[in-house]
PDB file of N, CA and C in Angstrom:
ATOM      1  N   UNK A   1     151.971 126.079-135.529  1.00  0.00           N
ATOM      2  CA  UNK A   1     153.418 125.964-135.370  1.00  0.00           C
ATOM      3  C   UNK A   1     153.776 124.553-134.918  1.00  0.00           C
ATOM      4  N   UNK A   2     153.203 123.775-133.828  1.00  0.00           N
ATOM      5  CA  UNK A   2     153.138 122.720-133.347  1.00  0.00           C
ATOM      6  C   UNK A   2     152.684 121.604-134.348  1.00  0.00           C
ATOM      7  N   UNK A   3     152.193 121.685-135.172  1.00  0.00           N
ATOM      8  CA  UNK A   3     151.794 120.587-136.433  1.00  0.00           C
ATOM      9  C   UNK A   3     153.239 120.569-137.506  1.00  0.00           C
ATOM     10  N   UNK A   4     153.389 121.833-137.672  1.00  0.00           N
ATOM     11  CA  UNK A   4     154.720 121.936-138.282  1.00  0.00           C
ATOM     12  C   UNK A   4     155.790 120.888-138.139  1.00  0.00           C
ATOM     13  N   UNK A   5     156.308 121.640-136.600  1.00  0.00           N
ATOM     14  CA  UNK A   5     157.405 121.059-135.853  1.00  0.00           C
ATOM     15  C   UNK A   5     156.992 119.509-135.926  1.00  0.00           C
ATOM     16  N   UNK A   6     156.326 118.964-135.574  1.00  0.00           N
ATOM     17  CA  UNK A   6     155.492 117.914-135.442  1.00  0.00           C
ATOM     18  C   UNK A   6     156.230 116.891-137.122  1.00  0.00           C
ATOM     19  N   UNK A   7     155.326 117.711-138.077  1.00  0.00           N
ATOM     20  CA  UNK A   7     155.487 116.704-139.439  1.00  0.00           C
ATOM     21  C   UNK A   7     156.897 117.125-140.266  1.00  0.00           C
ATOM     22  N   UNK A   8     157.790 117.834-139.026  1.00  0.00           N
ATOM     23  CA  UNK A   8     159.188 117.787-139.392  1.00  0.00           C
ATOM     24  C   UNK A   8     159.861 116.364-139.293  1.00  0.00           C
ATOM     25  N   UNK A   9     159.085 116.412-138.032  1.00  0.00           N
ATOM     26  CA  UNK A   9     160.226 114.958-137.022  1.00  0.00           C
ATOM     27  C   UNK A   9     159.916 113.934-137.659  1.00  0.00           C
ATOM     28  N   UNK A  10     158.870 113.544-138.403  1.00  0.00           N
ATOM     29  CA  UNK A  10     158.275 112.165-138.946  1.00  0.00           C
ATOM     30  C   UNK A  10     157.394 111.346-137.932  1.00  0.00           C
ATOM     31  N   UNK A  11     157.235 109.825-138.451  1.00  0.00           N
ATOM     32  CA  UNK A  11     155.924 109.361-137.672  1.00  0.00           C
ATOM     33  C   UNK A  11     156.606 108.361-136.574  1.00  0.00           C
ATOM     34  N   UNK A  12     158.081 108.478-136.462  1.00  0.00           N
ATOM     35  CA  UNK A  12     158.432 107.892-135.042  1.00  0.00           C
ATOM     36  C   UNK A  12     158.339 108.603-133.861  1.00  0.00           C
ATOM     37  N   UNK A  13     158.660 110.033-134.179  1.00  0.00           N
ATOM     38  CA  UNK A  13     158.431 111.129-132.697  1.00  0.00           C
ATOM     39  C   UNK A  13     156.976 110.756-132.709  1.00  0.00           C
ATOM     40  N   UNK A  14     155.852 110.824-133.983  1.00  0.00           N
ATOM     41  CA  UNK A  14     154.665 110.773-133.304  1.00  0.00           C
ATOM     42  C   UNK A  14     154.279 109.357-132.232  1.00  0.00           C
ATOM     43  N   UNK A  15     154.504 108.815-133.378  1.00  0.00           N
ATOM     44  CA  UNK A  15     154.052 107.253-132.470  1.00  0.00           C
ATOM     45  C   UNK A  15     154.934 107.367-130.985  1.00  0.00           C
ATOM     46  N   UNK A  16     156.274 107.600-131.030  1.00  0.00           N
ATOM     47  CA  UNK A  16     156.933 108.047-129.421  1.00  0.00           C
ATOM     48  C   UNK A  16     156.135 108.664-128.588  1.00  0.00           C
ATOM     49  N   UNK A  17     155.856 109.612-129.140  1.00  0.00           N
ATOM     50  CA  UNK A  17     154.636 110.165-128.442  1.00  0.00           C
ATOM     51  C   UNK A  17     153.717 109.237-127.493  1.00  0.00           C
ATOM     52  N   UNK A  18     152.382 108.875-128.422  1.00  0.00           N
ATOM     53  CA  UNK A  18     151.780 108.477-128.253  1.00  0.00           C
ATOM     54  C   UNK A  18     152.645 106.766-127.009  1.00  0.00           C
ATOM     55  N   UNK A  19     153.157 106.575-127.086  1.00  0.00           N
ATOM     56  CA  UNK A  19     153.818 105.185-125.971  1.00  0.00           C
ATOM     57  C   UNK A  19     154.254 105.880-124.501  1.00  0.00           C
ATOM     58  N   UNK A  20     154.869 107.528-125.291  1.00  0.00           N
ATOM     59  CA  UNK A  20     155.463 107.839-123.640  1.00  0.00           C
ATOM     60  C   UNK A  20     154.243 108.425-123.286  1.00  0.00           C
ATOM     61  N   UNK A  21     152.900 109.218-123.847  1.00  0.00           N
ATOM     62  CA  UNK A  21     151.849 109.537-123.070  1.00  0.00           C
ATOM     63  C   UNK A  21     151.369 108.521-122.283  1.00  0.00           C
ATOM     64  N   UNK A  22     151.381 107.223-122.489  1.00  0.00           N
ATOM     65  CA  UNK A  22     150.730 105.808-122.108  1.00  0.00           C
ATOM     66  C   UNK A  22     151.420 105.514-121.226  1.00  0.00           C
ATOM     67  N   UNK A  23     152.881 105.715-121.371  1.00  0.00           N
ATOM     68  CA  UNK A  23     153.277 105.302-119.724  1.00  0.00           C
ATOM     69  C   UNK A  23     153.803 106.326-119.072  1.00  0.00           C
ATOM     70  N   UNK A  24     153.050 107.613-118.508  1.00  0.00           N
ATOM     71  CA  UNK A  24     152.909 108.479-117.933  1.00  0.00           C
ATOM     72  C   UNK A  24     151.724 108.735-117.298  1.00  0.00           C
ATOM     73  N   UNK A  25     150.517 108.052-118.053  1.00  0.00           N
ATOM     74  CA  UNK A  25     149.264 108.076-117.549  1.00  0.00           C
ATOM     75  C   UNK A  25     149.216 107.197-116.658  1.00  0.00           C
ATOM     76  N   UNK A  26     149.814 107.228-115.159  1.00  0.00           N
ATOM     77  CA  UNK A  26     149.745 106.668-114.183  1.00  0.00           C
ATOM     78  C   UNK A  26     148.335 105.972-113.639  1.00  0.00           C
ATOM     79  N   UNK A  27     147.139 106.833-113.787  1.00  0.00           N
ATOM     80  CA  UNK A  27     145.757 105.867-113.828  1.00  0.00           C
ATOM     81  C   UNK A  27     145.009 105.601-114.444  1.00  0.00           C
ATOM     82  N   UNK A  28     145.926 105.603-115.985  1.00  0.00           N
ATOM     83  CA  UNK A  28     145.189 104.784-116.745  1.00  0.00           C
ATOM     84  C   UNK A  28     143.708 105.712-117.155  1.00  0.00           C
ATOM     85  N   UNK A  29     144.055 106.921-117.094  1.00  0.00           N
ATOM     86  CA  UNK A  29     142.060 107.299-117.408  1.00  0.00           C
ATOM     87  C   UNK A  29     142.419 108.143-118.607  1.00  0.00           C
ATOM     88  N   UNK A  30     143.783 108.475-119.245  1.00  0.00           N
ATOM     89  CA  UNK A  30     143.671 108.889-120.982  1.00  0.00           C
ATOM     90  C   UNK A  30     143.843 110.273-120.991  1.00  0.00           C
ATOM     91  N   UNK A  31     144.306 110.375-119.620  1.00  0.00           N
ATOM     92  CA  UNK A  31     144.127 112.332-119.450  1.00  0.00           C
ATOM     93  C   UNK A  31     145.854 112.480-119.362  1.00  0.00           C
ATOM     94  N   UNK A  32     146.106 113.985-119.775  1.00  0.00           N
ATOM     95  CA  UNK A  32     147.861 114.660-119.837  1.00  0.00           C
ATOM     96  C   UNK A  32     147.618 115.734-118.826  1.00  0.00           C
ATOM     97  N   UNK A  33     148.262 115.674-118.021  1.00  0.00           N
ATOM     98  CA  UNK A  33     148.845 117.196-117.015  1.00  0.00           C
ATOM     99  C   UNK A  33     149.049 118.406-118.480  1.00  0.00           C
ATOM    100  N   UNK A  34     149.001 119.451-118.060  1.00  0.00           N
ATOM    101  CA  UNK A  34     149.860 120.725-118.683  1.00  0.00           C
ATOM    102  C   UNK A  34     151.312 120.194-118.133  1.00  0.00           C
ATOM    103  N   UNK A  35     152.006 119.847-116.774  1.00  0.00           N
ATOM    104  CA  UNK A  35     153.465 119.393-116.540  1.00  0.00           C
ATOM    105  C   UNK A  35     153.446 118.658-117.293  1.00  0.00           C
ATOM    106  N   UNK A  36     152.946 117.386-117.766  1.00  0.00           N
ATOM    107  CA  UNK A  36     153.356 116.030-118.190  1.00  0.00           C
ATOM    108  C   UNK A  36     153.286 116.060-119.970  1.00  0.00           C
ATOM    109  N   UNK A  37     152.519 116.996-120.314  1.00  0.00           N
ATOM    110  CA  UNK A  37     152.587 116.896-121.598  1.00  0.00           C
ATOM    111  C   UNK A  37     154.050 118.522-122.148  1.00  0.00           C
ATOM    112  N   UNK A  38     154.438 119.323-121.373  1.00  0.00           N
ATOM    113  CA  UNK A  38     155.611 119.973-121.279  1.00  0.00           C
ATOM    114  C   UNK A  38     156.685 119.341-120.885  1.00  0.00           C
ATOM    115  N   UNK A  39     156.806 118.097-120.528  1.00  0.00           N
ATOM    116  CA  UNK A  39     157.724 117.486-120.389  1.00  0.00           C
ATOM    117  C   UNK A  39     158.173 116.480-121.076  1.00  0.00           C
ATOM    118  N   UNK A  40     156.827 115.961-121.935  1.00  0.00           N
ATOM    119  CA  UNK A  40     156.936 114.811-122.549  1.00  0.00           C
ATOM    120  C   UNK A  40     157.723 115.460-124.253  1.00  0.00           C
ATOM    121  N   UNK A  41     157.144 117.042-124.320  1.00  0.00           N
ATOM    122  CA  UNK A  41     157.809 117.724-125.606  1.00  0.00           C
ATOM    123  C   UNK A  41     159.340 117.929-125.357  1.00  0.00           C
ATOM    124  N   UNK A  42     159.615 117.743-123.941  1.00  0.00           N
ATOM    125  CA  UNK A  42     161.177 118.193-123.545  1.00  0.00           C
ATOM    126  C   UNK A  42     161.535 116.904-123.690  1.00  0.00           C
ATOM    127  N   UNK A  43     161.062 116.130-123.685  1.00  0.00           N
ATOM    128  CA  UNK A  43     161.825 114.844-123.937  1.00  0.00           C
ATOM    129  C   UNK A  43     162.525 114.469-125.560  1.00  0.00           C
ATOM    130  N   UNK A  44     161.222 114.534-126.134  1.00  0.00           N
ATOM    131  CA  UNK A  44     161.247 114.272-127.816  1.00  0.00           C
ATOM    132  C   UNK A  44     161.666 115.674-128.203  1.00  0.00           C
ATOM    133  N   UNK A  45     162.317 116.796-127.239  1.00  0.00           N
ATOM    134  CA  UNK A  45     163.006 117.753-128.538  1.00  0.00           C
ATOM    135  C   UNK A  45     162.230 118.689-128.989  1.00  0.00           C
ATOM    136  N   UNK A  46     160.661 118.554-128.905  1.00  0.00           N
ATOM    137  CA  UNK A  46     159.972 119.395-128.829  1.00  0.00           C
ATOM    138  C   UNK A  46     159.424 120.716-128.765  1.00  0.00           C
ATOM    139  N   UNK A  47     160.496 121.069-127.776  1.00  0.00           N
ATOM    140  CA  UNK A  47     160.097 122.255-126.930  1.00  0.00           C
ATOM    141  C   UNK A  47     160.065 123.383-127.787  1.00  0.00           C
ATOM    142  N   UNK A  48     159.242 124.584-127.012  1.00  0.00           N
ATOM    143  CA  UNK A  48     158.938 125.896-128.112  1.00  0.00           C
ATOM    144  C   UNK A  48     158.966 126.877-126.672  1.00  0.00           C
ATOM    145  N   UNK A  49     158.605 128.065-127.385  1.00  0.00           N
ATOM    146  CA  UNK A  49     158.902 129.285-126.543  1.00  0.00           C
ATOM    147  C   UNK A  49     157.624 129.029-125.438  1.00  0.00           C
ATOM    148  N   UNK A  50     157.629 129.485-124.410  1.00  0.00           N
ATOM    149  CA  UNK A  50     156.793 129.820-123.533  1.00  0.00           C
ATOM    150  C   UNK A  50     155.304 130.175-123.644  1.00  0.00           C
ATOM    151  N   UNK A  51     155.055 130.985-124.426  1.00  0.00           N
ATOM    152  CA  UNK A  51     153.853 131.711-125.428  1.00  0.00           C
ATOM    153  C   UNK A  51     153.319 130.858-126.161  1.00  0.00           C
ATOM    154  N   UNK A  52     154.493 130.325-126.788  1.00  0.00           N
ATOM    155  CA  UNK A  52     153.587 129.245-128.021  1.00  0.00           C
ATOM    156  C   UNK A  52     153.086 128.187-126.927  1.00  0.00           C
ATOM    157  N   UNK A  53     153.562 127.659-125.896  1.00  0.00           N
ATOM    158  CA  UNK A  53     153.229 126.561-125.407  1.00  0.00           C
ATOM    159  C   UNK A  53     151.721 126.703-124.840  1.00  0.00           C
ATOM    160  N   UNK A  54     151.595 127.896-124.530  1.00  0.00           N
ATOM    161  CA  UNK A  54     150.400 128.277-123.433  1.00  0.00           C
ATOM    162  C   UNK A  54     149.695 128.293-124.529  1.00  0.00           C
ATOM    163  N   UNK A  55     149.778 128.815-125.493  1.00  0.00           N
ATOM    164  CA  UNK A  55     148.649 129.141-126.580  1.00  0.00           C
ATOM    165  C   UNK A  55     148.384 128.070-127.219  1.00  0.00           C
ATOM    166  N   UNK A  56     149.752 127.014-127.469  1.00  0.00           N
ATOM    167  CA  UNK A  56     148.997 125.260-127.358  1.00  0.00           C
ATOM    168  C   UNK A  56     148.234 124.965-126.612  1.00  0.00           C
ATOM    169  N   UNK A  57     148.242 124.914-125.385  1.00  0.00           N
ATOM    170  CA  UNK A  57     148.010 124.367-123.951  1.00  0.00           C
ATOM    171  C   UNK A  57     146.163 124.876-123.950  1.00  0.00           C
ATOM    172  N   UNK A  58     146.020 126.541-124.411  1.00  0.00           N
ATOM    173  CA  UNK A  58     144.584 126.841-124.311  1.00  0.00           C
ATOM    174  C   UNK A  58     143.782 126.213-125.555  1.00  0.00           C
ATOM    175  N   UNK A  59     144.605 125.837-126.657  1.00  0.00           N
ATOM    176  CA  UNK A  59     143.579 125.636-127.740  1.00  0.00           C
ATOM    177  C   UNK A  59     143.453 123.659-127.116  1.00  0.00           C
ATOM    178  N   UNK A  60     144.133 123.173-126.447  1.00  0.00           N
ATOM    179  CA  UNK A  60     144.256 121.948-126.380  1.00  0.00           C
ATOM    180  C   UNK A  60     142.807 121.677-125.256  1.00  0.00           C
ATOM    181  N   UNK A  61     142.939 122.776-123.837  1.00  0.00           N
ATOM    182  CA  UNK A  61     141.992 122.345-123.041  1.00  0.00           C
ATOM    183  C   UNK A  61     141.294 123.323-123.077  1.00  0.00           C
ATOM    184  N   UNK A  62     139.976 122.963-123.999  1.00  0.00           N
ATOM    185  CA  UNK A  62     139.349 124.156-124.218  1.00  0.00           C
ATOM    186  C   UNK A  62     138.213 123.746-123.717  1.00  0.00           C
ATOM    187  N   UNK A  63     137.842 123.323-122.414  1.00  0.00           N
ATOM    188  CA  UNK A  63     137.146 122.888-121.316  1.00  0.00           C
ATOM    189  C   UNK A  63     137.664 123.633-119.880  1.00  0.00           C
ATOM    190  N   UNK A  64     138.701 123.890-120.053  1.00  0.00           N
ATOM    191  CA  UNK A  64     139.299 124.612-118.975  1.00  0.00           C
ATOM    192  C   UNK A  64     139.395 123.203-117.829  1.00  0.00           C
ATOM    193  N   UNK A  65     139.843 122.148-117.746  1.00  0.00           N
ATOM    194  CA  UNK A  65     139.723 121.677-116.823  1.00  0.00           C
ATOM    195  C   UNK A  65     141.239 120.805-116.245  1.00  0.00           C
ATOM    196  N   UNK A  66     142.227 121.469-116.885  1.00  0.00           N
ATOM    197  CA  UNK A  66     143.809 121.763-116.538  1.00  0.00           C
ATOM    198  C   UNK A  66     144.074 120.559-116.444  1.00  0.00           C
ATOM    199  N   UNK A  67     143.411 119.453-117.312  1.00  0.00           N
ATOM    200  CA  UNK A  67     143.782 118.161-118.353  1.00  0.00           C
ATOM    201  C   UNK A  67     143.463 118.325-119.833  1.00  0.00           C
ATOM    202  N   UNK A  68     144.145 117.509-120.436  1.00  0.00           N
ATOM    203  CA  UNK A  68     143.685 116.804-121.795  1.00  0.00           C
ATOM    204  C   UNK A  68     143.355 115.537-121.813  1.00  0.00           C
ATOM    205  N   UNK A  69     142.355 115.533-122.730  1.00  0.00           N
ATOM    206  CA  UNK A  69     142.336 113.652-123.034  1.00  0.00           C
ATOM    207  C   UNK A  69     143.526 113.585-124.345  1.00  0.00           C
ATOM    208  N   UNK A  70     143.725 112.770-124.207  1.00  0.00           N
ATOM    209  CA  UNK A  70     144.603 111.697-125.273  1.00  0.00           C
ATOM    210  C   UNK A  70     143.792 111.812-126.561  1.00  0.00           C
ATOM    211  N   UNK A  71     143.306 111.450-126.883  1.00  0.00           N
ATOM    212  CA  UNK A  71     142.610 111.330-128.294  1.00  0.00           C
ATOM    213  C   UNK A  71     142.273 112.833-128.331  1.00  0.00           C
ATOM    214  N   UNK A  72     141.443 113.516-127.416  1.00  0.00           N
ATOM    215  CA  UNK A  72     141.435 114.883-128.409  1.00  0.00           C
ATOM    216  C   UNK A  72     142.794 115.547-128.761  1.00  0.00           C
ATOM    217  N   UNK A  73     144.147 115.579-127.961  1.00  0.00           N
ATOM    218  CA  UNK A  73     145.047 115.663-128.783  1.00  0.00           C
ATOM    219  C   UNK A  73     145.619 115.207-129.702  1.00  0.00           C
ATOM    220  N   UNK A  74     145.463 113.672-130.294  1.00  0.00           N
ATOM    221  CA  UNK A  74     146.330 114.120-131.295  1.00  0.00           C
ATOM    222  C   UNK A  74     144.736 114.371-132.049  1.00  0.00           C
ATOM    223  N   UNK A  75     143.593 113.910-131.986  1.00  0.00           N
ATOM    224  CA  UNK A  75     142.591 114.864-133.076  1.00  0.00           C
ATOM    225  C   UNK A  75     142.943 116.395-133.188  1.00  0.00           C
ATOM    226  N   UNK A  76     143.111 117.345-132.275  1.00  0.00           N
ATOM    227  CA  UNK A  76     143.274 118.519-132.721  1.00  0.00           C
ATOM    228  C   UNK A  76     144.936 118.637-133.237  1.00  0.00           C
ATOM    229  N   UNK A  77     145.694 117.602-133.205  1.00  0.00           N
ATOM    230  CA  UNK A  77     147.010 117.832-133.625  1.00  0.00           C
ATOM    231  C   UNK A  77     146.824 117.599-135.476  1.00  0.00           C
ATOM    232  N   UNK A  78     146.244 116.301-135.711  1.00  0.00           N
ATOM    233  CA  UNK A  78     145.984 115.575-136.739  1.00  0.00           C
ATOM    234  C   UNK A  78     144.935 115.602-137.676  1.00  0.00           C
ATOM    235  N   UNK A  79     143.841 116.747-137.061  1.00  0.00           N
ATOM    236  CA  UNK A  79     142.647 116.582-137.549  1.00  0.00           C
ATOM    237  C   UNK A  79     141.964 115.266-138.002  1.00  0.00           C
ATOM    238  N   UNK A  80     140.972 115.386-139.055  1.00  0.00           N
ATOM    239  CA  UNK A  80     140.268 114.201-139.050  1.00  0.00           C
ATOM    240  C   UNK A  80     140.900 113.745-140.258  1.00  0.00           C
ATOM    241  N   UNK A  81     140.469 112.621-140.125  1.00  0.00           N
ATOM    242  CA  UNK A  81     140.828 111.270-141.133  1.00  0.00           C
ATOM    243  C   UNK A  81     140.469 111.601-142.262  1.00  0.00           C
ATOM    244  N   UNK A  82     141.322 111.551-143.531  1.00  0.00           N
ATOM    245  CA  UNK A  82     140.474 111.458-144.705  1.00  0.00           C
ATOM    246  C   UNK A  82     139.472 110.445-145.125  1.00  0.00           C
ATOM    247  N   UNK A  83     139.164 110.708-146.331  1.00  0.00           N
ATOM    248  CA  UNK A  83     137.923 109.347-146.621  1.00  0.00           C
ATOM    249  C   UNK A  83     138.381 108.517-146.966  1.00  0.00           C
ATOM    250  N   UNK A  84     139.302 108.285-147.427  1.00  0.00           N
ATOM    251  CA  UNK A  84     140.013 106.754-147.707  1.00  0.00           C
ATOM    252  C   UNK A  84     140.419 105.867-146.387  1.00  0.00           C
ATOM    253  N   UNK A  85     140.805 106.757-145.902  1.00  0.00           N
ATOM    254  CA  UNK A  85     141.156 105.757-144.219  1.00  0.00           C
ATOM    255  C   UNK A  85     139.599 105.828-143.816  1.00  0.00           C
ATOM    256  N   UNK A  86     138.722 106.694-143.885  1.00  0.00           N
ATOM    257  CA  UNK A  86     137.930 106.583-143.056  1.00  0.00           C
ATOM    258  C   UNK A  86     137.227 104.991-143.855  1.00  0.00           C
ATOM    259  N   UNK A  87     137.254 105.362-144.885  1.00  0.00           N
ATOM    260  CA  UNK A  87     136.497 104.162-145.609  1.00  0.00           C
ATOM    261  C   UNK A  87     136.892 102.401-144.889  1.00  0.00           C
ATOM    262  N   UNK A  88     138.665 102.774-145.259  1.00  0.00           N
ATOM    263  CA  UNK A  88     139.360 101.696-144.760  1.00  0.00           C
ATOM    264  C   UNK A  88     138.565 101.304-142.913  1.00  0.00           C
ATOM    265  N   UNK A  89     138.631 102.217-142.233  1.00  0.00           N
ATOM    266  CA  UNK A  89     138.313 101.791-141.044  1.00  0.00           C
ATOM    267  C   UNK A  89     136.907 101.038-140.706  1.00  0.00           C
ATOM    268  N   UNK A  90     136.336 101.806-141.371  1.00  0.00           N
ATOM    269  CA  UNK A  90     134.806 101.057-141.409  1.00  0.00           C
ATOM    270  C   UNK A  90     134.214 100.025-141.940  1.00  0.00           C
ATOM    271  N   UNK A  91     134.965  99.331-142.795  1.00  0.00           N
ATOM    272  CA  UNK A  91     135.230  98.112-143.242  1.00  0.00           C
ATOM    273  C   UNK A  91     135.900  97.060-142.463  1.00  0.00           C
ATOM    274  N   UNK A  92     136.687  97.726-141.963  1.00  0.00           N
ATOM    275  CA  UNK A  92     137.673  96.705-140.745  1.00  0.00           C
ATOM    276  C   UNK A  92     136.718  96.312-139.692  1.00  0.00           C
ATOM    277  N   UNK A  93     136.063  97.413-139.108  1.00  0.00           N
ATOM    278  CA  UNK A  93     134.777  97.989-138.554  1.00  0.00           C
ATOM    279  C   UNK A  93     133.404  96.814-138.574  1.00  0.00           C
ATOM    280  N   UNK A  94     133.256  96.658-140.125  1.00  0.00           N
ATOM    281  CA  UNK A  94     132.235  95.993-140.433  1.00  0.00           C
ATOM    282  C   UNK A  94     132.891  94.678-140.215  1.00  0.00           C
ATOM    283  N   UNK A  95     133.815  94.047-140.442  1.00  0.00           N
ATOM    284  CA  UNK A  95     134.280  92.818-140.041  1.00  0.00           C
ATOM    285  C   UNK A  95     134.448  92.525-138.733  1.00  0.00           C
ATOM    286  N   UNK A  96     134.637  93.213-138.330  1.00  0.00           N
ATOM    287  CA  UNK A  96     135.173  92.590-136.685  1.00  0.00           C
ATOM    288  C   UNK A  96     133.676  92.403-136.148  1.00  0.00           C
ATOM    289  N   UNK A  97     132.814  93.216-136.314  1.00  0.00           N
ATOM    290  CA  UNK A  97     131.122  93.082-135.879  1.00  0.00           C
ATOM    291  C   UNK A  97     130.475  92.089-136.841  1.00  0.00           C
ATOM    292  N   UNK A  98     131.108  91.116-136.478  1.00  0.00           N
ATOM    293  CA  UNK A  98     129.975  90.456-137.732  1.00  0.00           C
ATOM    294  C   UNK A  98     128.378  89.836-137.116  1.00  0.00           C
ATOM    295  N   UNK A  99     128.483  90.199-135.946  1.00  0.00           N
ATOM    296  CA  UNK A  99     127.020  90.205-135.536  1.00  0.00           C
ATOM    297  C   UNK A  99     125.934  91.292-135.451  1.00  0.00           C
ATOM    298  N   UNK A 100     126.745  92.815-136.107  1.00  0.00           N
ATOM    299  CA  UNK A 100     126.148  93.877-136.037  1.00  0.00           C
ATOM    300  C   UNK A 100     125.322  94.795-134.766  1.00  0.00           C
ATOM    301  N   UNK A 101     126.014  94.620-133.692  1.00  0.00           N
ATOM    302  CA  UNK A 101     125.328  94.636-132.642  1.00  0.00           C
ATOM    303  C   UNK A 101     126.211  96.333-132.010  1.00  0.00           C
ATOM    304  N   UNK A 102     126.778  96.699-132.912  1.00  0.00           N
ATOM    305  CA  UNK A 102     127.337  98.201-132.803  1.00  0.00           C
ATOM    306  C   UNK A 102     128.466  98.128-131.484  1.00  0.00           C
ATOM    307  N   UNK A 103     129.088  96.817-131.806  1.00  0.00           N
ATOM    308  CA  UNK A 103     130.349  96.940-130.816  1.00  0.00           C
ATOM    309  C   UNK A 103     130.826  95.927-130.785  1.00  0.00           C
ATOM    310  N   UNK A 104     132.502  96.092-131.038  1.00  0.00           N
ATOM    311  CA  UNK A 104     132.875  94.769-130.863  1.00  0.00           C
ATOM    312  C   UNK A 104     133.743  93.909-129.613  1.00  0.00           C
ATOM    313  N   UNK A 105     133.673  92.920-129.564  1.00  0.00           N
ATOM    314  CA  UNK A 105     134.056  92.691-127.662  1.00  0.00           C
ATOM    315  C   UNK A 105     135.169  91.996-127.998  1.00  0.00           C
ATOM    316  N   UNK A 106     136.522  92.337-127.019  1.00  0.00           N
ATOM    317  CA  UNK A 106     137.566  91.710-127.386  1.00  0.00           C
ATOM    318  C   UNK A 106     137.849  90.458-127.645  1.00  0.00           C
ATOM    319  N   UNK A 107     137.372  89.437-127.827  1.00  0.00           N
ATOM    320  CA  UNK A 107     136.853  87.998-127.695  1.00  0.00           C
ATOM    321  C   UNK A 107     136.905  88.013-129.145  1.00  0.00           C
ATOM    322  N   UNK A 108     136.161  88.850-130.148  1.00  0.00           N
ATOM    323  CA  UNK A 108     135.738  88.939-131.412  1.00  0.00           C
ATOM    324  C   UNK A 108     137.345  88.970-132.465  1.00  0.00           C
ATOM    325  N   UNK A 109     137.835  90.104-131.425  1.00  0.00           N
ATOM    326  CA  UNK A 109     138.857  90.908-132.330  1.00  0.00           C
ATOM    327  C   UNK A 109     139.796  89.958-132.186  1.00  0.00           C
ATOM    328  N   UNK A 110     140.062  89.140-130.983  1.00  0.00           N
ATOM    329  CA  UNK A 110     140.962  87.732-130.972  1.00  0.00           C
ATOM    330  C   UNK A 110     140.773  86.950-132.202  1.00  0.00           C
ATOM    331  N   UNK A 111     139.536  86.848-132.254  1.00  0.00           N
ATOM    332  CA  UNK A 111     139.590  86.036-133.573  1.00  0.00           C
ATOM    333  C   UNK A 111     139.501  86.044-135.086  1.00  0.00           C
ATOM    334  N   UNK A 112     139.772  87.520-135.158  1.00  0.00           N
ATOM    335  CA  UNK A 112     139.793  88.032-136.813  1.00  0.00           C
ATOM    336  C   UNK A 112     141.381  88.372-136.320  1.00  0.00           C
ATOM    337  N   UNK A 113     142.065  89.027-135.672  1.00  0.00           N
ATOM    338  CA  UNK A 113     143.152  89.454-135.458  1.00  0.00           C
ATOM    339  C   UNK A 113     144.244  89.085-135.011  1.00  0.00           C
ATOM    340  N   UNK A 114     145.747  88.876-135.447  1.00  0.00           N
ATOM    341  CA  UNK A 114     146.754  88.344-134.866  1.00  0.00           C
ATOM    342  C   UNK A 114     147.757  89.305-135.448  1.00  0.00           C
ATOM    343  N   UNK A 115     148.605  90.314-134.090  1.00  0.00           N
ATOM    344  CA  UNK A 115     149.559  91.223-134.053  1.00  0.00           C
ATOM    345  C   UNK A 115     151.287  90.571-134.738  1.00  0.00           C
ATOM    346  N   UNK A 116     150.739  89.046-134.859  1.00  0.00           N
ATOM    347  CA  UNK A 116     152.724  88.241-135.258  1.00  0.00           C
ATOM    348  C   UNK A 116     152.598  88.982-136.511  1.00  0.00           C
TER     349      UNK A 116
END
């Protein structure tokens, strides 16, 4: 139901999303409250019945540990990447490592990359 509602709104509620989770995460460690992510859907319009939310809320922390991380939501929102992006990424991937050392250090990405 929540993917639905979701690819009603288009990819500005998502990306909204994703900016107001970031500045809500007060320490910075990538994790959502059950409050903070029910509030953040009351913000963007979101909101759903009570039931549906909880039954979001259990498939979301299915660790039981009354957080989420950030990335596993929107992965379980978004599922996985197709192969064309995935392709695309790993190429981007392979460039930014051009020393192959299975990671790239921000120093690197400065210099293949400019956000103007």
């Amino acid at each position: 139901i929540f993917r639905e509602i979701l690819s009603k709104r288009g990819v500005q509620v998502i990306t909204g999303l994703g900016k107001y989770f970031r500045q809500i995460d007060e320490n910075r460690n990538g994790f959502l409250s059950k409050a903070a992510l029910k509030e953040a859907l009351k913000v963007f319009r979101l909101e759903m019945p009570e039931g549906d939310f909880e039954s979001l809320w259990l498939i979301l922390d299915d660790s039981k540990s009354d957080k989420v991380d950030y990335g596993e939501f929107t992965h379980a929102i978004f599922g996985e990447m197709n192969e064309y992006r995935k392709t695309f990424v790993r190429k981007a991937y392979m460039k930014l490592d051009f020393n192959k050392t299975g990671s790239v250090p921000m120093v690197d990405v400065r210099k293949c990359y400019c956000a103007k």
